[in-house]
N, C-alpha and C. Protein backbone atom coordinates (compact mmCIF):
# COMPACT_ATOMS: atom_id res chain seq x y z
N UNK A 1 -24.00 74.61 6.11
CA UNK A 1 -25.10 74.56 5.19
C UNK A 1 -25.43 75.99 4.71
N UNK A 2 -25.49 77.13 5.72
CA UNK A 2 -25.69 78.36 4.89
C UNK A 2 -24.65 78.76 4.13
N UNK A 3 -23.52 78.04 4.37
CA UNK A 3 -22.15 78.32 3.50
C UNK A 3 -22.62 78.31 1.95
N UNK A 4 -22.71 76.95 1.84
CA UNK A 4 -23.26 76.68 0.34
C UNK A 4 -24.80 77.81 -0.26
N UNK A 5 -25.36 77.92 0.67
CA UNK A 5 -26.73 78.45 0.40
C UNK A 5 -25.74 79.99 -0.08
N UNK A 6 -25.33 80.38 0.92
CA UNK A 6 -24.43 81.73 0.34
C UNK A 6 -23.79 81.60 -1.04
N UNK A 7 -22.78 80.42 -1.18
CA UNK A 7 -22.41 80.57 -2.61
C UNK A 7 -22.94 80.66 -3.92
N UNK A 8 -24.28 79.53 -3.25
CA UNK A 8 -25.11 79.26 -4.55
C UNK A 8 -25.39 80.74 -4.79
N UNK A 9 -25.65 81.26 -3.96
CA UNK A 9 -26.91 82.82 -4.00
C UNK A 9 -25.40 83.98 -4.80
N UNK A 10 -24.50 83.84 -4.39
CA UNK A 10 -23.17 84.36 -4.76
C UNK A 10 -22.83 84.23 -5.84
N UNK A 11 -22.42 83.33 -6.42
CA UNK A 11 -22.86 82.41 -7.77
C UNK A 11 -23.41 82.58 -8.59
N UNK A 12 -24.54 82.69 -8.61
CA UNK A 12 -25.88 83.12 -9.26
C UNK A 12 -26.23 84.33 -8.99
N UNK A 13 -25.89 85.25 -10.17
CA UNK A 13 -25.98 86.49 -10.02
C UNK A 13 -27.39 87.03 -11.25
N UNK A 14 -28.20 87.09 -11.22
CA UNK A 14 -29.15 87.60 -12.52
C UNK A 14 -28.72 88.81 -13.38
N UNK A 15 -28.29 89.62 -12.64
CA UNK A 15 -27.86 90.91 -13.46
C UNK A 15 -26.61 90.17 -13.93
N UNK A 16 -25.26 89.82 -13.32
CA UNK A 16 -23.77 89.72 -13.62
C UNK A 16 -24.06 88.47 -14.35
N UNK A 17 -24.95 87.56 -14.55
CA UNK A 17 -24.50 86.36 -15.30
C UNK A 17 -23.75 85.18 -14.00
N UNK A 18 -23.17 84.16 -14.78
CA UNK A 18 -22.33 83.60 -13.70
C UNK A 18 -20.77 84.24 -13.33
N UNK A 19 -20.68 83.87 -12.28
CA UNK A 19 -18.90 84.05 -11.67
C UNK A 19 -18.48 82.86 -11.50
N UNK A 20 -16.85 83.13 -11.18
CA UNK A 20 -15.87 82.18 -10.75
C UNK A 20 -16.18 81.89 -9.48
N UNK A 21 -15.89 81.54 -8.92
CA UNK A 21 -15.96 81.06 -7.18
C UNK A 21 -14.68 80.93 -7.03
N UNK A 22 -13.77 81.25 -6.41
CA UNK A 22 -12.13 81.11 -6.51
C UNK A 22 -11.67 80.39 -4.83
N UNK A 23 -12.67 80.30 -4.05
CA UNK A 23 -12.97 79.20 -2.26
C UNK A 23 -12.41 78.08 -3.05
N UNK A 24 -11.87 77.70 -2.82
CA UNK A 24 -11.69 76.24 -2.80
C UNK A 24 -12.99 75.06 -2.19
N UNK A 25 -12.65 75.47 -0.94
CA UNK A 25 -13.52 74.72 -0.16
C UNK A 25 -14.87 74.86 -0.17
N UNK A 26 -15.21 76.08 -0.61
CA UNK A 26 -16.85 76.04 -0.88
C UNK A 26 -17.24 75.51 -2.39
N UNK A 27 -16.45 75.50 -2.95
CA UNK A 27 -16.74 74.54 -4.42
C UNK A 27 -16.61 73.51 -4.32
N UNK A 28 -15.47 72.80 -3.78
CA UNK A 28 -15.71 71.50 -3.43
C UNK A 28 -16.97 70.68 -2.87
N UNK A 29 -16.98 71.45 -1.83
CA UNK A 29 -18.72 70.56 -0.91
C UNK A 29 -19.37 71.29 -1.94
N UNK A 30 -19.42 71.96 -2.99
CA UNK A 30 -20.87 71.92 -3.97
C UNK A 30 -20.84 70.84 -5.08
N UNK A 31 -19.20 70.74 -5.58
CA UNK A 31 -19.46 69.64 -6.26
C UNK A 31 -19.47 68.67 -6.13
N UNK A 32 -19.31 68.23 -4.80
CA UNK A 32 -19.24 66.97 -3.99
C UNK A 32 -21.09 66.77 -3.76
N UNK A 33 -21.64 67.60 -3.09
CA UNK A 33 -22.86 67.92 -2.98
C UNK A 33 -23.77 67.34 -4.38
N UNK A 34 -22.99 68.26 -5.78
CA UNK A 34 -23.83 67.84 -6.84
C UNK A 34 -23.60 66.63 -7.52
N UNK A 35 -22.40 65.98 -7.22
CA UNK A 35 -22.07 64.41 -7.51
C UNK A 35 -22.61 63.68 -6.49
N UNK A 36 -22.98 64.03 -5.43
CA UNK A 36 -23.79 63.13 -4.61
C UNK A 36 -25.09 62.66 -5.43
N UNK A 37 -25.45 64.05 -5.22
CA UNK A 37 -27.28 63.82 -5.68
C UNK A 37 -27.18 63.30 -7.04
N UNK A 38 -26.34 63.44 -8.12
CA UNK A 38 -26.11 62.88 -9.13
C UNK A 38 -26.31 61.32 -9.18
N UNK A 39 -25.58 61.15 -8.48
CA UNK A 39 -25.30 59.52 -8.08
C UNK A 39 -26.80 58.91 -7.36
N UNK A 40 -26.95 59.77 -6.45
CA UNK A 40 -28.32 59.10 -5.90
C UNK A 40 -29.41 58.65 -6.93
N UNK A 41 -29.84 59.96 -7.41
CA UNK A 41 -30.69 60.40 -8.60
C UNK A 41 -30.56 58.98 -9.76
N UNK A 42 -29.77 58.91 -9.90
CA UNK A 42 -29.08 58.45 -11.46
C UNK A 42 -28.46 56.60 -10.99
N UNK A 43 -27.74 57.07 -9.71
CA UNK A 43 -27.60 55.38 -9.45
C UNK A 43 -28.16 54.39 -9.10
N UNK A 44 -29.49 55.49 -8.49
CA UNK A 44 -30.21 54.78 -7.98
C UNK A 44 -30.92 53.07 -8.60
N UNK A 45 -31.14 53.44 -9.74
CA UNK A 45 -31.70 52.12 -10.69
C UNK A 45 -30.67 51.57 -10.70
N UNK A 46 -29.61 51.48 -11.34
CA UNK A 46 -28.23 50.94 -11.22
C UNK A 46 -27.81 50.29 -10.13
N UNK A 47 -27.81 50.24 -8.85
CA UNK A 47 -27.92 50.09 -7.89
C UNK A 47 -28.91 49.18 -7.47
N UNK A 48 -30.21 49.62 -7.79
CA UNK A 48 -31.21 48.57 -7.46
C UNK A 48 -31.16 47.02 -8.13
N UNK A 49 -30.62 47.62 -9.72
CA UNK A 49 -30.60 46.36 -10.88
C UNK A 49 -29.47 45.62 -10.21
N UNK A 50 -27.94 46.23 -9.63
CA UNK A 50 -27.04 45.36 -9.69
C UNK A 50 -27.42 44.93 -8.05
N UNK A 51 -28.06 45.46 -7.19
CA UNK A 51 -28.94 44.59 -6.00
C UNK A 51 -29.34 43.56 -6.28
N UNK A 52 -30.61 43.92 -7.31
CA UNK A 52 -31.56 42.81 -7.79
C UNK A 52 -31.07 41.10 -8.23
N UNK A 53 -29.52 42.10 -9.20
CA UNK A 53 -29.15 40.77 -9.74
C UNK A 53 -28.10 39.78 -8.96
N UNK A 54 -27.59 40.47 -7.89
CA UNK A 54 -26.79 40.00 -6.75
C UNK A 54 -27.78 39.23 -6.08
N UNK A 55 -28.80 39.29 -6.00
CA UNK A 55 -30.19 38.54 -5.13
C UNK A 55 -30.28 37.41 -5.76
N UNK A 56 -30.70 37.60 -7.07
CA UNK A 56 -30.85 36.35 -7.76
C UNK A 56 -29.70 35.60 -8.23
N UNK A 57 -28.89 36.22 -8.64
CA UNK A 57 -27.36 35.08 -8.19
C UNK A 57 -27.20 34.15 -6.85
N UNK A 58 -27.47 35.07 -6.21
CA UNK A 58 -27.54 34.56 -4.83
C UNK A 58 -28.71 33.30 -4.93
N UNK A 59 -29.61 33.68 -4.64
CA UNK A 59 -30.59 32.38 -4.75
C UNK A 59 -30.49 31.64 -5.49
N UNK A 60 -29.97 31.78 -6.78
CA UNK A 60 -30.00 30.86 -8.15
C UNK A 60 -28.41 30.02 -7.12
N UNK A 61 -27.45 30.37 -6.64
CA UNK A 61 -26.85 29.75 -6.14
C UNK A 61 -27.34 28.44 -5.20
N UNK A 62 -27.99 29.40 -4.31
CA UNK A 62 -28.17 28.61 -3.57
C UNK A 62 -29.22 27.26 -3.61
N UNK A 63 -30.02 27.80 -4.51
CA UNK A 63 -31.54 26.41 -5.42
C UNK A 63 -30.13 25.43 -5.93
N UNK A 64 -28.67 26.07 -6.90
CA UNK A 64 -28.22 25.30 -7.41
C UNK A 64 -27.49 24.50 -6.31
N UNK A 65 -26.87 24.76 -5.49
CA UNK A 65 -26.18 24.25 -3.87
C UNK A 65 -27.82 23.21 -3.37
N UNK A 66 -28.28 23.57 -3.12
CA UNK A 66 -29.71 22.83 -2.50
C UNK A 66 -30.27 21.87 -3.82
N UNK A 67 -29.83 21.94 -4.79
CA UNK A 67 -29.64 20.42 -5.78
C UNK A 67 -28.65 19.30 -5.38
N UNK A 68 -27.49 20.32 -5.60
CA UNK A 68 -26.68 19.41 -5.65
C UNK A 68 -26.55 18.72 -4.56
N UNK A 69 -27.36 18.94 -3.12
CA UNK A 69 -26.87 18.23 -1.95
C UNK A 69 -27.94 17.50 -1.97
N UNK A 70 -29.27 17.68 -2.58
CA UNK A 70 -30.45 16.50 -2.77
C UNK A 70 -29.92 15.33 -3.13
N UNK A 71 -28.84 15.95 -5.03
CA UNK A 71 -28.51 14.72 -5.70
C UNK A 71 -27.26 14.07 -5.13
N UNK A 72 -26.58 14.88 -4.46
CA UNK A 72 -25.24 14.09 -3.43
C UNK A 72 -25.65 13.16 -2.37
N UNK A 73 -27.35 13.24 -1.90
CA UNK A 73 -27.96 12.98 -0.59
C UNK A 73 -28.24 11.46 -0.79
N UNK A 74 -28.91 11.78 -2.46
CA UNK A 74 -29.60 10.47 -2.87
C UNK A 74 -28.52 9.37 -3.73
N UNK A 75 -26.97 10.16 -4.18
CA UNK A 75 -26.24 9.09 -4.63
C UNK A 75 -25.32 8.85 -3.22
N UNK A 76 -25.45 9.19 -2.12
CA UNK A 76 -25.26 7.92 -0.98
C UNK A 76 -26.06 7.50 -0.46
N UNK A 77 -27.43 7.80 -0.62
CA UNK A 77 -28.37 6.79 -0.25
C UNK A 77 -28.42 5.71 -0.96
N UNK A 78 -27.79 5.54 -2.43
CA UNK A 78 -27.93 4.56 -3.59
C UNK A 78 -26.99 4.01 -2.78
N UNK A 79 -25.42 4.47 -2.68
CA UNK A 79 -24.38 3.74 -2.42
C UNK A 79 -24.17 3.07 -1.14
N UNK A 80 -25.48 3.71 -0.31
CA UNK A 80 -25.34 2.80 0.88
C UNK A 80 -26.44 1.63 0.97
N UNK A 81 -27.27 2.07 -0.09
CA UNK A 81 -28.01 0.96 -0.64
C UNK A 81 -26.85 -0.37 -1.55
N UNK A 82 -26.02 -0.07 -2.53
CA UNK A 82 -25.42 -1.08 -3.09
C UNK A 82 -24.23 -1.73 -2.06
N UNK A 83 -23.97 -1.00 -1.11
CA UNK A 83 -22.70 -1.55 -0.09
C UNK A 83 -23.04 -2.82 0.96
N UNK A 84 -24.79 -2.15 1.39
CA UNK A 84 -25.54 -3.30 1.85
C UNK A 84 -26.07 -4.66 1.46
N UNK A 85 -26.56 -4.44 -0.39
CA UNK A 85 -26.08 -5.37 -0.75
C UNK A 85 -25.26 -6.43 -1.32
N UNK A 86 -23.85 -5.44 -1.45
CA UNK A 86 -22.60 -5.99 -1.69
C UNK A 86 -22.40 -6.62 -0.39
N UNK A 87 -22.35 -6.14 1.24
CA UNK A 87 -22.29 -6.99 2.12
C UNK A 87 -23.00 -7.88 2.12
N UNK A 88 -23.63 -8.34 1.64
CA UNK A 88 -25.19 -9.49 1.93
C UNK A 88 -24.65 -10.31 0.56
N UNK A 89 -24.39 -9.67 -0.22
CA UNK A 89 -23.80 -10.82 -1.42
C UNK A 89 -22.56 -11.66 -0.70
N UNK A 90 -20.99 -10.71 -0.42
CA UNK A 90 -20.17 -10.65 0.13
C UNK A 90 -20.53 -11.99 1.13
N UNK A 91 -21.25 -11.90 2.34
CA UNK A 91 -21.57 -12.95 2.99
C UNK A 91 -22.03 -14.52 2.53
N UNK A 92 -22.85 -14.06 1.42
CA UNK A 92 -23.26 -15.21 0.88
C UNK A 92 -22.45 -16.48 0.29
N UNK A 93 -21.38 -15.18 -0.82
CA UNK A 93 -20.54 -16.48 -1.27
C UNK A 93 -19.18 -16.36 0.60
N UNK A 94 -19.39 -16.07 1.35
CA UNK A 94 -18.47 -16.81 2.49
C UNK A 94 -19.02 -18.01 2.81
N UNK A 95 -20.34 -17.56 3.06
CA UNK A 95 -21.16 -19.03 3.26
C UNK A 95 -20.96 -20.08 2.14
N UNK A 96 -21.21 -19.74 1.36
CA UNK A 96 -21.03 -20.74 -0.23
C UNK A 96 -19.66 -21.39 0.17
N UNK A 97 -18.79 -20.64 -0.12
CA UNK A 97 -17.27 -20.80 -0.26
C UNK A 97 -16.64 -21.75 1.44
N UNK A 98 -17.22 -21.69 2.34
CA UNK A 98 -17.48 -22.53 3.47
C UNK A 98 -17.37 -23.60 3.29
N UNK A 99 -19.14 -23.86 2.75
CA UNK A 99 -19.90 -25.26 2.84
C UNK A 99 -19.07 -26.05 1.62
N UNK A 100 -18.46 -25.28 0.61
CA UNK A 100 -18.07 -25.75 -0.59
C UNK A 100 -16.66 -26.34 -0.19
N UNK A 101 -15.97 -25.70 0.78
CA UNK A 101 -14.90 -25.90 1.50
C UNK A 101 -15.16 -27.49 2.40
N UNK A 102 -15.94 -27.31 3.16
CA UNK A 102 -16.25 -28.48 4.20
C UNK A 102 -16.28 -29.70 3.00
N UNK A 103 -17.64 -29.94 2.27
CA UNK A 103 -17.48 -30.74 0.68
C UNK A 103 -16.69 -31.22 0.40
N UNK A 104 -15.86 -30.55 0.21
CA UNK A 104 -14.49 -30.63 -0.50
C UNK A 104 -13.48 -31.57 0.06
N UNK A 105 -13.62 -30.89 1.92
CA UNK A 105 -12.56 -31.75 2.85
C UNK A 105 -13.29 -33.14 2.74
N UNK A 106 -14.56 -32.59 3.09
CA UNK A 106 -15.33 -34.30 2.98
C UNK A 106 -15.15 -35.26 1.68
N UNK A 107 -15.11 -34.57 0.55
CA UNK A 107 -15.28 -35.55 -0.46
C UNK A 107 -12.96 -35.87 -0.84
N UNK A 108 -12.34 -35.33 0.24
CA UNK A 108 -10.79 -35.87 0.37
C UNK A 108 -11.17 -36.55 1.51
N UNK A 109 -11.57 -36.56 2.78
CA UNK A 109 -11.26 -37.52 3.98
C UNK A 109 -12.09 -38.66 3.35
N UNK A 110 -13.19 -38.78 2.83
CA UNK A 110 -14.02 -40.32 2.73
C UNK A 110 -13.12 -40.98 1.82
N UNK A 111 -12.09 -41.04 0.66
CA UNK A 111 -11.52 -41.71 -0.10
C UNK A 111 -10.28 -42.13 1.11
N UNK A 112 -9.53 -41.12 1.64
CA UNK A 112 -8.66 -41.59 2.38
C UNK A 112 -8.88 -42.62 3.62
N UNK A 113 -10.10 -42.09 4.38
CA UNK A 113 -10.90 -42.76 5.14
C UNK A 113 -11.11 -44.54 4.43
N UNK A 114 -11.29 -44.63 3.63
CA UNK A 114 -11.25 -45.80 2.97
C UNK A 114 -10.45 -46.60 2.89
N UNK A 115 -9.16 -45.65 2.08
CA UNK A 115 -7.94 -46.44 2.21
C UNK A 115 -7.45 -46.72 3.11
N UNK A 116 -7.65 -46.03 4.28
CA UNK A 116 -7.20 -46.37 5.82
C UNK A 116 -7.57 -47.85 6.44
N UNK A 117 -9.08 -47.81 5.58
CA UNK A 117 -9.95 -49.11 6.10
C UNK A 117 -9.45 -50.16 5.38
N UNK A 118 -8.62 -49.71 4.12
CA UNK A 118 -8.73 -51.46 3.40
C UNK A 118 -7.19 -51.29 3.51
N UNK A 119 -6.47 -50.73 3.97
CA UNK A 119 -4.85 -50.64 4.52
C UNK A 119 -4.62 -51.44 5.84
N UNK A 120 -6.15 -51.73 6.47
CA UNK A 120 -6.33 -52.00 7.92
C UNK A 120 -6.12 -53.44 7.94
N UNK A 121 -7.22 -54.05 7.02
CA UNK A 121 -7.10 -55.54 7.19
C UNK A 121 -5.73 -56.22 7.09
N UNK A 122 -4.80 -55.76 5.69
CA UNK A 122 -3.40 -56.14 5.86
C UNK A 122 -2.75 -56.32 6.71
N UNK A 123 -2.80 -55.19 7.37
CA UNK A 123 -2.23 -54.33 8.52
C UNK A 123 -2.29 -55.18 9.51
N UNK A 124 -3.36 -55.07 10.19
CA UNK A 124 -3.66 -56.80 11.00
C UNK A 124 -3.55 -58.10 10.83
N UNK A 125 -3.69 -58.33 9.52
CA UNK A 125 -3.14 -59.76 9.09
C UNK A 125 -1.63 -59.58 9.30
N UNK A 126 -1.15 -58.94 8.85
CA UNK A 126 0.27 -58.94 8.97
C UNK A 126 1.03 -58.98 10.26
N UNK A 127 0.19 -57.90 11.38
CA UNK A 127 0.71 -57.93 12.60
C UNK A 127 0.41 -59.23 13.62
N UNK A 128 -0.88 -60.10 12.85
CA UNK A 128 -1.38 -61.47 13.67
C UNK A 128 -0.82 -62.18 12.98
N UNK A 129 0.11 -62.16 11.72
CA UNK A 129 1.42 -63.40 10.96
C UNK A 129 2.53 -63.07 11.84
N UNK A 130 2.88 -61.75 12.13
CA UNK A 130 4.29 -61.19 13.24
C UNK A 130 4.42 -62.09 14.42
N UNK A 131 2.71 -62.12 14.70
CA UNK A 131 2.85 -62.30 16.10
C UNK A 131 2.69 -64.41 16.19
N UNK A 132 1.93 -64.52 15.22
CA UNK A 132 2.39 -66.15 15.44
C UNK A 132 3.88 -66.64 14.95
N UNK A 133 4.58 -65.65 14.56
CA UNK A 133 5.84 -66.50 13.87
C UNK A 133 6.44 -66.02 15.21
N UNK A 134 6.69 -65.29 15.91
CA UNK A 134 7.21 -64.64 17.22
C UNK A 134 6.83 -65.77 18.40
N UNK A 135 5.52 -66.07 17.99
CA UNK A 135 5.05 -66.96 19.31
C UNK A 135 5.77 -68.30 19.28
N UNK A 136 5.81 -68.76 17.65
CA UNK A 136 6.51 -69.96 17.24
C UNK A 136 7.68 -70.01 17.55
N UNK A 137 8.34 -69.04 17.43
CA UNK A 137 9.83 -68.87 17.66
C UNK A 137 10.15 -69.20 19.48
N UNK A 138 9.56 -68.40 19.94
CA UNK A 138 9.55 -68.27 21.01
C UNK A 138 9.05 -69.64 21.70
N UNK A 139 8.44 -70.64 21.32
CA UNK A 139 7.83 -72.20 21.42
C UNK A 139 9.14 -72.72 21.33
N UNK A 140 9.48 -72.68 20.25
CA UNK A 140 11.01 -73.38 19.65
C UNK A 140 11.86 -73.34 20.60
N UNK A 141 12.53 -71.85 21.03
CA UNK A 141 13.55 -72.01 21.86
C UNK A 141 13.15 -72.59 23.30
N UNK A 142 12.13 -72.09 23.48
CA UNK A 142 11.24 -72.54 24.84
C UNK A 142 11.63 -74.26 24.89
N UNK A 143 11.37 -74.49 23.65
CA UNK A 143 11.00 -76.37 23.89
C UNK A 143 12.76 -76.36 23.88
N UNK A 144 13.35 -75.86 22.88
CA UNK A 144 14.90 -76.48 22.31
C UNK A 144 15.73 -76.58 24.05
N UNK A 145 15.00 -75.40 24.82
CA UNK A 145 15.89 -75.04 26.36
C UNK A 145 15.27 -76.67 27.20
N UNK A 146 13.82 -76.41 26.99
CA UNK A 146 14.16 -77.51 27.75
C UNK A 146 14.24 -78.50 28.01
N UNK A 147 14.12 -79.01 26.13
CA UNK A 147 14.99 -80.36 26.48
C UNK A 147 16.08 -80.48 26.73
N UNK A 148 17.05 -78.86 26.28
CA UNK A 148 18.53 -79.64 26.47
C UNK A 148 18.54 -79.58 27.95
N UNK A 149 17.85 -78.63 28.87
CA UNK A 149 18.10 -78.97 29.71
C UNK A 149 17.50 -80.87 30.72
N UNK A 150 16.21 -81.02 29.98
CA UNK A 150 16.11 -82.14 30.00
C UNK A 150 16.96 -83.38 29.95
N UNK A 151 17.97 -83.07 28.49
CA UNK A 151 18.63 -84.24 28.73
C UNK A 151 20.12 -83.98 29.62
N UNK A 152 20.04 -82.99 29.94
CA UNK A 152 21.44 -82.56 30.74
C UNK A 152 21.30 -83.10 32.04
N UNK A 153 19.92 -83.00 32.75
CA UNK A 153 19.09 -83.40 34.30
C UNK A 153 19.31 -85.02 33.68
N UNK A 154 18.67 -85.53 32.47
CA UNK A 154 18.78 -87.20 32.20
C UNK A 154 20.27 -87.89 32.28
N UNK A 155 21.02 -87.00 31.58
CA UNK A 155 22.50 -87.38 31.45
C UNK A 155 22.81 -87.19 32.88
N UNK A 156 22.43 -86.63 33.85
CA UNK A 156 23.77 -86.58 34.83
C UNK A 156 22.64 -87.45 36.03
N UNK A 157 22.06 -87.70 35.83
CA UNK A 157 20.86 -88.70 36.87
C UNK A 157 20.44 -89.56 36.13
N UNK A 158 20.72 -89.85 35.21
CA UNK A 158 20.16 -91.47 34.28
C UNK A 158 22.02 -92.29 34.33
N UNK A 159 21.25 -93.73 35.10
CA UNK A 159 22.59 -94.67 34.67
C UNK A 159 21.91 -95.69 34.06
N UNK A 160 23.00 -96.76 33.89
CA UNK A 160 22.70 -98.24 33.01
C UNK A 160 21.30 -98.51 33.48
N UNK A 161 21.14 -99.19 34.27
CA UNK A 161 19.72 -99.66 34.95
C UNK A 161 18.47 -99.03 35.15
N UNK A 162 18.58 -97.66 35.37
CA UNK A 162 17.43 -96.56 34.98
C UNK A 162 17.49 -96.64 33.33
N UNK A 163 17.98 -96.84 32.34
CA UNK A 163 17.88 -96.49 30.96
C UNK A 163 17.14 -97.97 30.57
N UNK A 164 17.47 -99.17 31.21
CA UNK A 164 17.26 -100.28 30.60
C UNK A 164 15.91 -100.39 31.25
N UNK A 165 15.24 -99.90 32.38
CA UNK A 165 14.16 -99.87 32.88
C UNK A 165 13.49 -99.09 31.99
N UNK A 166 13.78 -98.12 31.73
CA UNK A 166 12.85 -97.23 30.17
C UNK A 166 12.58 -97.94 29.56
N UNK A 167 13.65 -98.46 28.74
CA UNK A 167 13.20 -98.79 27.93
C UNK A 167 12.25 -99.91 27.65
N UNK A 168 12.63 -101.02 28.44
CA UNK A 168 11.64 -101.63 28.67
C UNK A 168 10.05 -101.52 29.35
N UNK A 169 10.25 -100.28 29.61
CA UNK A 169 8.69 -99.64 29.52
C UNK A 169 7.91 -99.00 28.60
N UNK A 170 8.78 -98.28 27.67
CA UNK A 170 8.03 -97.89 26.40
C UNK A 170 8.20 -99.45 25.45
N UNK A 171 8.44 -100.46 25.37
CA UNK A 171 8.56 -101.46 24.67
C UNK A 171 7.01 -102.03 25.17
N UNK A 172 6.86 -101.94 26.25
CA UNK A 172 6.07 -102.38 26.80
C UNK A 172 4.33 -101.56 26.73
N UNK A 173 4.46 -100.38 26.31
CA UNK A 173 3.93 -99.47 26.03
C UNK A 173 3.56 -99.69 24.24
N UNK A 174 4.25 -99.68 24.10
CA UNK A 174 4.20 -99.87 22.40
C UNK A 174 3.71 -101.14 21.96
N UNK A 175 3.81 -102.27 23.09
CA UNK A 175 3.16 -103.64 22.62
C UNK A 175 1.72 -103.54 22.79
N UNK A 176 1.15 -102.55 23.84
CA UNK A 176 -0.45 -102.34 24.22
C UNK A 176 -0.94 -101.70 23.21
N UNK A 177 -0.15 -100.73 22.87
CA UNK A 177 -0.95 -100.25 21.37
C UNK A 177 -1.42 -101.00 20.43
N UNK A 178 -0.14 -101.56 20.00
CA UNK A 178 -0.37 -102.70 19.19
C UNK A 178 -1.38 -103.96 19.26
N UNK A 179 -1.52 -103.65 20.20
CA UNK A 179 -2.60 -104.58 20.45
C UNK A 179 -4.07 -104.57 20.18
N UNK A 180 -3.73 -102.73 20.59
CA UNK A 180 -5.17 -102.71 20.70
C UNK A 180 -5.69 -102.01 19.48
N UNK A 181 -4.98 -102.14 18.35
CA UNK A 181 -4.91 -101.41 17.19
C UNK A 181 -5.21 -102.70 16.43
């Protein structure tokens, strides 16, 4: 520091006017020295303004950031408002689409249900015609067996005198009717 104080005083001569300074190094830290204070002096406003306006960028940012997350806040509060009632709609027609379903089966089973019922009576008539022509049949051979076996037991145990005794009993049989007719 008295370095400079020397040059300045060195420097500044009143009688000689100014000199050269031919130091290197002691001119330097003076003009380093006088571009300092220059800058201080002089940048100072400059400095403050491009502070100032870095501040309010800054905040103007951030008011604009602290919008946009209000209005981001409140279009998913909308959208979780319309999702809720898209689920609640969503449910509704399941329910709809259900009952409309069940309906539906119902208004196909009662026609078929019907036809089942008037398919039925046939159905049974037909299987109680099966079963008397089956029963008949079954009468038929029943009787056809046993007369032949009837007359097979008559033929081999019926002679002359057992036949003429018959007959003269249904003759005899047939005259009481007659009689009593």
């Amino acid at each position: 520091m008295i370095d400079a104080i020397d040059f300045v005083i060195t420097a500044y001569r009143p009688a000689a006017g100014f000199a050269l300074n031919t130091n290197l190094l002691e001119t330097n830290l003076i003009n380093l020295g006088v571009v300092l204070a220059l800058l201080a002096y002089l940048g100072r406003g400059v400095l403050s303004n491009s502070l100032g306006n870095r501040e309010r960028t800054i905040l103007s940012t951030i008011r604009d950031a602290e919008a946009r997350y209000k209005e981001a806040t409140d279009r998913l509060d909308q959208a979780r408002t319309r999702l809720r009632r898209a689920k609640i709609r969503a449910d509704e027609i399941r329910v709809n689409g259900i009952s409309r379903m069940q309906g539906e089966k119902q208004d196909l089973v009662r026609p078929a249900d019907g036809d089942s019922k008037r398919l039925e009576y046939p159905k049974n008539a037909t299987i109680c015609s099966e079963e008397q022509k089956a029963t008949e049949q079954v009468r038929r051979q029943v009787s056809r067996l046993a007369l032949d076996r009837a007359l097979k037991a008559l033929n081999t145990r019926l002679n002359d005198e057992l036949q003429l005794r018959m007959i003269d009993h249904n003759i005899g049989l047939l005259k009481d009717v007659a009689r009593n007719d």
